[in-house]
C-alpha atoms as a PDB file:
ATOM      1  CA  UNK A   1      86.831  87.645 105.480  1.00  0.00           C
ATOM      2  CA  UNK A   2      88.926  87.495 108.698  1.00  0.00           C
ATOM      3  CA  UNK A   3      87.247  89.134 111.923  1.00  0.00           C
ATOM      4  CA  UNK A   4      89.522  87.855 114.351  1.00  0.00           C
ATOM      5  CA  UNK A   5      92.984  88.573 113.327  1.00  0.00           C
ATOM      6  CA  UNK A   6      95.297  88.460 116.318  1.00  0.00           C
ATOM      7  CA  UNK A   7      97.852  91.185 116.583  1.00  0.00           C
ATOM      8  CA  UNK A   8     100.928  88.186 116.178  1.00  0.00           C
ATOM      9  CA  UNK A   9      98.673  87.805 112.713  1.00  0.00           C
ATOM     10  CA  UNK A  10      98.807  91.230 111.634  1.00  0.00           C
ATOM     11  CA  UNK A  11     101.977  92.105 112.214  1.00  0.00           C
ATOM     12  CA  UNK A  12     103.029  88.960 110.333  1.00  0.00           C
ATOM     13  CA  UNK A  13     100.389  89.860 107.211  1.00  0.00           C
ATOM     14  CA  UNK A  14     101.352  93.731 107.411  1.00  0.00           C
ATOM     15  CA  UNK A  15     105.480  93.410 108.025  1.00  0.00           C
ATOM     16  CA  UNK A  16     104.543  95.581 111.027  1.00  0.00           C
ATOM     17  CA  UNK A  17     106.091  95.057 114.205  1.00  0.00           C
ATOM     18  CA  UNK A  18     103.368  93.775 117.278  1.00  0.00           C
ATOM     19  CA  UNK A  19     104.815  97.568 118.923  1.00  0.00           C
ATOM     20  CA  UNK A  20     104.450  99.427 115.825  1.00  0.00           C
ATOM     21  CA  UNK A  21     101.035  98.090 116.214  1.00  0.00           C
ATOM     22  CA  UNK A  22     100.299  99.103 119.309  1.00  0.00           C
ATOM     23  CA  UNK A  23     101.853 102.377 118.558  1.00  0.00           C
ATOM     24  CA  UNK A  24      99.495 102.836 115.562  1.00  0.00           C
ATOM     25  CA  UNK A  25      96.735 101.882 118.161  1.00  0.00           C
ATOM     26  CA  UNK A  26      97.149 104.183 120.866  1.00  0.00           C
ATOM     27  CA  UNK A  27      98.821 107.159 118.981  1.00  0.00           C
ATOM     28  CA  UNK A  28      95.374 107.756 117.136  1.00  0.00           C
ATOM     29  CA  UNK A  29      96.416 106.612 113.362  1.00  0.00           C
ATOM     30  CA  UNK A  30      93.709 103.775 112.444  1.00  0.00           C
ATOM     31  CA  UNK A  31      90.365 104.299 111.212  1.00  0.00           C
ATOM     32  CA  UNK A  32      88.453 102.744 113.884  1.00  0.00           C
ATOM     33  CA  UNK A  33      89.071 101.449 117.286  1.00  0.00           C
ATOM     34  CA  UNK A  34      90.281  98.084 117.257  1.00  0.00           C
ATOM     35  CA  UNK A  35      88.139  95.931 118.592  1.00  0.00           C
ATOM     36  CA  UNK A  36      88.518  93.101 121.687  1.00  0.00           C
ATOM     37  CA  UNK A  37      87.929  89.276 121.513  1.00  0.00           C
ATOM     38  CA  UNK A  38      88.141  87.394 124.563  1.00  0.00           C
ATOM     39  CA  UNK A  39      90.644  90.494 126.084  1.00  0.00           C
ATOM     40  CA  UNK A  40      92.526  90.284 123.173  1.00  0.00           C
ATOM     41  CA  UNK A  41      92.843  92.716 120.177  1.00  0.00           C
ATOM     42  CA  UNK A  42      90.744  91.772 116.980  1.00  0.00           C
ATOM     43  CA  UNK A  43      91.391  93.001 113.905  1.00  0.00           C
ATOM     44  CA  UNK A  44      89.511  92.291 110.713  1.00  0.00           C
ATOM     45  CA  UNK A  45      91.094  92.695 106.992  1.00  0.00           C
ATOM     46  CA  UNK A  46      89.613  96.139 107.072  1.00  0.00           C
ATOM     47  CA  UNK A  47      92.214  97.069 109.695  1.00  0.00           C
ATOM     48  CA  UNK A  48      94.877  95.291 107.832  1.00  0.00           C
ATOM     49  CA  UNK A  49      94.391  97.158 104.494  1.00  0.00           C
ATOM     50  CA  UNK A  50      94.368 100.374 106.270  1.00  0.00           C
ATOM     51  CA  UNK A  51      97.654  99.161 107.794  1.00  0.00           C
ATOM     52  CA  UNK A  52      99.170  98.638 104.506  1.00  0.00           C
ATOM     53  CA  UNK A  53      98.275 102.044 103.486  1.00  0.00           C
ATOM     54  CA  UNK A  54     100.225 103.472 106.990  1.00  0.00           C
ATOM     55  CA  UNK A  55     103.144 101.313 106.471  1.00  0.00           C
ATOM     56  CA  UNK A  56     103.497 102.533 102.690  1.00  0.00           C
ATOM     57  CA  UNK A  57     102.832 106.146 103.771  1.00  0.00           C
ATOM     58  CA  UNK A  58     105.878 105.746 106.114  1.00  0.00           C
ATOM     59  CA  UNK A  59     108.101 103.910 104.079  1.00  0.00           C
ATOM     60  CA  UNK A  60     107.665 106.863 101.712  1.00  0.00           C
ATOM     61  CA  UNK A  61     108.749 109.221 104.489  1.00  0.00           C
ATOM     62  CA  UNK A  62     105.167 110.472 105.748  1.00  0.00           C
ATOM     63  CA  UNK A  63     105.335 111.796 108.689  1.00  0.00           C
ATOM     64  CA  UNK A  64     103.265 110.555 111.621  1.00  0.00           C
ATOM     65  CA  UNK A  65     101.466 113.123 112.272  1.00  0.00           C
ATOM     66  CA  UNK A  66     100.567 113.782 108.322  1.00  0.00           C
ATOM     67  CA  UNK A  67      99.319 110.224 109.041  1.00  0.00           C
ATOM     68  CA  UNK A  68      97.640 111.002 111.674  1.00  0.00           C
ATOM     69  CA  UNK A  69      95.959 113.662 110.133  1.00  0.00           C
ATOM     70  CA  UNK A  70      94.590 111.490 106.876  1.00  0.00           C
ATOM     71  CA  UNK A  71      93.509 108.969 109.386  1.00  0.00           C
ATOM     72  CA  UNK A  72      91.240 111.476 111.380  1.00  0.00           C
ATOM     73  CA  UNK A  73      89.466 113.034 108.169  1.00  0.00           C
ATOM     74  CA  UNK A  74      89.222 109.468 107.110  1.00  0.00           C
ATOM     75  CA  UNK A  75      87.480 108.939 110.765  1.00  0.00           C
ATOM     76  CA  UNK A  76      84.734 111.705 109.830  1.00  0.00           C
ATOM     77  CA  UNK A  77      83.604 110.657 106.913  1.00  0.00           C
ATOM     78  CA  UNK A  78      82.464 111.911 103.750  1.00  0.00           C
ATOM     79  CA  UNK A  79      82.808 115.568 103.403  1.00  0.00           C
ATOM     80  CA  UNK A  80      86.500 116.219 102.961  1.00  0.00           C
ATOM     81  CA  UNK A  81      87.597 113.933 100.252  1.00  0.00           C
ATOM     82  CA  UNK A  82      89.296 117.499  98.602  1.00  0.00           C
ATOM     83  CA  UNK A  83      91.597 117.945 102.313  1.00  0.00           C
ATOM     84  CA  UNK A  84      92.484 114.461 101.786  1.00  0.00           C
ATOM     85  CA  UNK A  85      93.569 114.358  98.326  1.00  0.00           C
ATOM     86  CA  UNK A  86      95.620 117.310  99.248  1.00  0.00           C
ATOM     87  CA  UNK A  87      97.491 116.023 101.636  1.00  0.00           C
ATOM     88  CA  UNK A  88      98.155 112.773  99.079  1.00  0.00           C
ATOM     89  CA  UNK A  89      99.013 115.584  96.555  1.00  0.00           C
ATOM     90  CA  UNK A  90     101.934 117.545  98.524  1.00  0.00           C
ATOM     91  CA  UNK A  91     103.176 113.902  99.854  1.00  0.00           C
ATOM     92  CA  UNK A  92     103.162 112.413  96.056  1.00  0.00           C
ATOM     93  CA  UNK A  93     105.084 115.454  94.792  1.00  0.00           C
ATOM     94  CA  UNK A  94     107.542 114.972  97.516  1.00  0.00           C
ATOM     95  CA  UNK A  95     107.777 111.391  96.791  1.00  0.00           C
ATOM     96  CA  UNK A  96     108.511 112.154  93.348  1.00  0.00           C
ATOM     97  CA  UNK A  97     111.009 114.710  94.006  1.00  0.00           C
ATOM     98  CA  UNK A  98     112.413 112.156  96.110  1.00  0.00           C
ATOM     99  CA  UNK A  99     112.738 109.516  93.721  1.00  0.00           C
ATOM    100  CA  UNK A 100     114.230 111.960  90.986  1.00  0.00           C
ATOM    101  CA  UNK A 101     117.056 112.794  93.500  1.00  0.00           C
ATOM    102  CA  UNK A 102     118.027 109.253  93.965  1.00  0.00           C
ATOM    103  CA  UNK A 103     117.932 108.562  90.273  1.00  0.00           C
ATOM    104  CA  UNK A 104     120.588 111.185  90.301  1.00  0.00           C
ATOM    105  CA  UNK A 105     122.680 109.830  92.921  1.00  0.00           C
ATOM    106  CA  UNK A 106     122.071 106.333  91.549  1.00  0.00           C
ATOM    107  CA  UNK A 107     123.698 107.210  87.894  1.00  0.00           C
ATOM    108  CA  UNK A 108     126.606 108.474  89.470  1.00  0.00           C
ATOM    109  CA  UNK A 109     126.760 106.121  91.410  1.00  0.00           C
ATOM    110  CA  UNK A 110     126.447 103.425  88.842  1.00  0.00           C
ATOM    111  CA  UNK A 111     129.043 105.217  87.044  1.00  0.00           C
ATOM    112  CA  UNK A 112     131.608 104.811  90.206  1.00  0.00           C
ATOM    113  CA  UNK A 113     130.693 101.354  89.943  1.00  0.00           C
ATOM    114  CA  UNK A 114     131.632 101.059  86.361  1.00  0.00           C
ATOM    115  CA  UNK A 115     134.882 103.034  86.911  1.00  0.00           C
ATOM    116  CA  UNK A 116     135.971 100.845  89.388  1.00  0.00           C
ATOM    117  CA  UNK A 117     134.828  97.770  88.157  1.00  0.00           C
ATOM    118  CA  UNK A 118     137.311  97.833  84.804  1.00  0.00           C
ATOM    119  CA  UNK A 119     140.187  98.766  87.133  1.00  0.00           C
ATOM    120  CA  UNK A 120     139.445  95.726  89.032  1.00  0.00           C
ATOM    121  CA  UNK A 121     139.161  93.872  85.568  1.00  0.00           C
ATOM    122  CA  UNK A 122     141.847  95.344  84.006  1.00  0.00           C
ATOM    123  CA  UNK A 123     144.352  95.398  87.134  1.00  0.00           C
ATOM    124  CA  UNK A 124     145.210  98.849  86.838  1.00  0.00           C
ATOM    125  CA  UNK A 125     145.357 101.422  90.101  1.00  0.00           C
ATOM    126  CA  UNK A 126     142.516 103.668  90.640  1.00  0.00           C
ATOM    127  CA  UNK A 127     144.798 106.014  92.655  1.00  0.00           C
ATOM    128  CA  UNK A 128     142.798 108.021  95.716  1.00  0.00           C
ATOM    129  CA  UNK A 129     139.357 108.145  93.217  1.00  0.00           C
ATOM    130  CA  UNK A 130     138.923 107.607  89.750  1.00  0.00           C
ATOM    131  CA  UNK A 131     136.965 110.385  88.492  1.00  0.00           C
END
């Protein structure tokens, strides 16, 4: 187990930038303060798997302050496991929705691709779009 991450070792581990990290820090999204070593911040593998939860939250399009909000009830403790799972629950359904809309746009757009790909092939004129 790592205690003594430094912040350059985070943000390496995590993908997250050393200001993201900071960010996270002082805009009240981890679990627990992060501690100090020597001046310096410490983290421990605790902090980083929290981190990858953040920075998976966001690349689905949580916003911060839905974040910010799991991270608090997940500050107090047992109690309020049901507020938690419903925030998870109105995120994962927009997640989903999400990914169903770019299915969509990807099979049109995969057909585009195909239109245009035996035009090239073939040598023939697409004119202004190829329907």
């Amino acid at each position: 187990m790592d205690d003594h991450l430094t912040i350059g070792d985070v943000a390496a581990r995590t993908g997250l930038s050393i200001d993201t990290l900071r960010f996270y820090e002082r805009d009240g999204l981890m679990i627990s303060p992060v501690r100090r070593h020597g001046g310096r911040r410490a983290y421990d593998d605790t902090d980083v798997a929290w981190l990858e939860i953040c920075r998976r939250l966001r690349e689905s399009d949580m916003p911060l302050a839905e974040i910010r909000r799991f991270a608090t009830l997940v500050r107090q403790g047992t109690g309020n496991e049901a507020e938690r799972l419903e925030l998870l629950r109105r995120h994962e359904e927009r997640v989903r929705a999400r990914m169903t809309a770019l299915a969509d746009a990807l099979d049109v757009i995969s057909g585009k691709v195909e239109t245009y790909a035996q035009h090239v092939a073939r040598g023939t004129a697409a004119g202004v779009w190829a329907p």
